[in-house]
C-alpha atoms as a PDB file:
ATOM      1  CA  UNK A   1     222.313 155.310 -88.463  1.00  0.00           C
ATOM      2  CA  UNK A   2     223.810 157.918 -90.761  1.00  0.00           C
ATOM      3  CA  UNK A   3     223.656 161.675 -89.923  1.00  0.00           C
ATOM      4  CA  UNK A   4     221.285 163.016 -92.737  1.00  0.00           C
ATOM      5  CA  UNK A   5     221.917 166.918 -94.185  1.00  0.00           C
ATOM      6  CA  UNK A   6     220.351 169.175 -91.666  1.00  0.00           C
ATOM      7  CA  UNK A   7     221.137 167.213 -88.509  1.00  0.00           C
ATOM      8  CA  UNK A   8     218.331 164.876 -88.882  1.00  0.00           C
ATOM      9  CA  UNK A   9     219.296 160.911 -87.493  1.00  0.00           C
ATOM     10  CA  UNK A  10     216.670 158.998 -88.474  1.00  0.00           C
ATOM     11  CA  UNK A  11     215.407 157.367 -91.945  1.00  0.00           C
ATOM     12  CA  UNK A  12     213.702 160.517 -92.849  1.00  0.00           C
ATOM     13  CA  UNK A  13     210.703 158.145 -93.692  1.00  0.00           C
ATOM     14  CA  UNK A  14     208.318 161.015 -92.980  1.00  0.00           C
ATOM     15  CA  UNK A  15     203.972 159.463 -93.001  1.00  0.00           C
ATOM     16  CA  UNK A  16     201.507 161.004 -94.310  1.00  0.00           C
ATOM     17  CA  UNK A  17     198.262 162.290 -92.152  1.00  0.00           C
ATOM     18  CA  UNK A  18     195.421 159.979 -92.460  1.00  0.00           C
ATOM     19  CA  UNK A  19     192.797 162.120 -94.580  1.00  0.00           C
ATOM     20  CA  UNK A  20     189.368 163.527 -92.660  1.00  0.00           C
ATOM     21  CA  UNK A  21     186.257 161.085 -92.855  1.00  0.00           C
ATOM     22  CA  UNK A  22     183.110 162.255 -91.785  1.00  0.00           C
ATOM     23  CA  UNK A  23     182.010 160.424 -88.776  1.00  0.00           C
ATOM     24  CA  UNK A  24     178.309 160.706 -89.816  1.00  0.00           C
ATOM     25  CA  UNK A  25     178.365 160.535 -93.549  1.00  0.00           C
ATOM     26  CA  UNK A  26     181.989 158.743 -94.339  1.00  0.00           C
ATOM     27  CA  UNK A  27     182.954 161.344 -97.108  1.00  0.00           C
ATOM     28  CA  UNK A  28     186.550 161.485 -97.079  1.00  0.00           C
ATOM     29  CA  UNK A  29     188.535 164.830 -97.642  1.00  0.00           C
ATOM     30  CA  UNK A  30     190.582 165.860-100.166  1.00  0.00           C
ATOM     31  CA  UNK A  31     192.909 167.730 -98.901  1.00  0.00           C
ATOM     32  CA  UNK A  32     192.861 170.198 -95.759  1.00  0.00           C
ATOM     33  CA  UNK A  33     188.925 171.192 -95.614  1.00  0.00           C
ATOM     34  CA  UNK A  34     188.695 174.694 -93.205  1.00  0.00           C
ATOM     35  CA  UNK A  35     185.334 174.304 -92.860  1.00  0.00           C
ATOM     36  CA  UNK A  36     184.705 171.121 -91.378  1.00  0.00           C
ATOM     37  CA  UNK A  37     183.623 170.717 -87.353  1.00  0.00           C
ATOM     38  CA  UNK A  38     185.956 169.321 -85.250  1.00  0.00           C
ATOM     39  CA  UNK A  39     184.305 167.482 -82.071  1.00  0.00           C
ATOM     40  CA  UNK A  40     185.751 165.428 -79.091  1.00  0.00           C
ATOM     41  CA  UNK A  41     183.365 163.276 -77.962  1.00  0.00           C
ATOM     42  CA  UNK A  42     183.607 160.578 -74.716  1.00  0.00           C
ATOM     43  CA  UNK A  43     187.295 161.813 -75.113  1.00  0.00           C
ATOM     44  CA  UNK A  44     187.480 160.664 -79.226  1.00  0.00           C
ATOM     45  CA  UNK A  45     187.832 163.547 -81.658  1.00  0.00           C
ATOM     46  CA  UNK A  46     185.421 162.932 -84.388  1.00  0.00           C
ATOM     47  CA  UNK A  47     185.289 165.233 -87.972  1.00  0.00           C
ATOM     48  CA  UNK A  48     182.078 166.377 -89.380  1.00  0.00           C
ATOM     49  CA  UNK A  49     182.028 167.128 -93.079  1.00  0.00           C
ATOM     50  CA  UNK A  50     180.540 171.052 -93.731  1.00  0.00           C
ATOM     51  CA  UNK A  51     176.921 169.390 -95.130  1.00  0.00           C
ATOM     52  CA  UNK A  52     176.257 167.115 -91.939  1.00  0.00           C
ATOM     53  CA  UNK A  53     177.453 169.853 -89.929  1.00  0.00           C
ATOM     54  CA  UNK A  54     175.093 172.387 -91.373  1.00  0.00           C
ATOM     55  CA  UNK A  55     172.291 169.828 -91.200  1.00  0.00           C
ATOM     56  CA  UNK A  56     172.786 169.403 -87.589  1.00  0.00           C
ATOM     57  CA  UNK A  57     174.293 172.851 -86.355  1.00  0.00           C
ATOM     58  CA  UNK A  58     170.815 172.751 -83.555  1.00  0.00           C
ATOM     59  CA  UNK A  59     172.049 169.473 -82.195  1.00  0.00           C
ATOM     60  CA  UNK A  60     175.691 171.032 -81.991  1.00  0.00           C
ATOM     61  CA  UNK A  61     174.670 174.092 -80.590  1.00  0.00           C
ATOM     62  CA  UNK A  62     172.543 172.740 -77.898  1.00  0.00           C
ATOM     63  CA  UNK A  63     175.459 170.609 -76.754  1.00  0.00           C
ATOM     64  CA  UNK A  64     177.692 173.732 -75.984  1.00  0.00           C
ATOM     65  CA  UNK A  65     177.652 175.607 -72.885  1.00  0.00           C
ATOM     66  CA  UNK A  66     175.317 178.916 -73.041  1.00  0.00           C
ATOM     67  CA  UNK A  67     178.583 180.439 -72.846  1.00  0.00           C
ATOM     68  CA  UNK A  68     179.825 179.881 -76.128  1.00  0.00           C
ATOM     69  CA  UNK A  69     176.644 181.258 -77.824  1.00  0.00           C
END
C-alpha cells in the first residue's frame, strides 16, 4: 500500500450510504430526509417515511413510555 496525501493508507475507495426506504411503504429517499422517524425495533432500526409516520403517529405514540409524552 502507498501512503495517500493526508496520511490516509488505504485505497481511499470511500462507499456510499445505502439510501432510506420506508419500512412500511418502500419509498426510497432522495437524499438526507430530516423528517423521517427513526425506530429500533426487536433490536433492527427501521425508517418510516414522514406520510406513514403521520398516518400512524397514535400507534407510535402509544408504544413510548408515558415519559416521553
Amino acid at each position: 500500500m502507498t501512503s495517500h496525501p493526508g496520511g490516509s493508507d488505504d485505497e481511499g475507495s470511500a462507499t456510499e450510504p445505502e439510501p432510506l426506504v420506508c419500512a412500511r411503504c418502500g419509498l426510497r429517499a432522495e437524499g438526507p430526509r430530516p423528517t423521517w422517524t427513526l425506530s429500533v425495533e426487536n433490536g433492527a432500526r427501521r425508517h418510516y417515511c414522514e406520510r406513514c409516520s403521520r398516518d400512524n403517529l397514535r400507534a407510535i405514540e402509544g408504544r413510548l413510555d408515558s415519559r416521553w409524552w
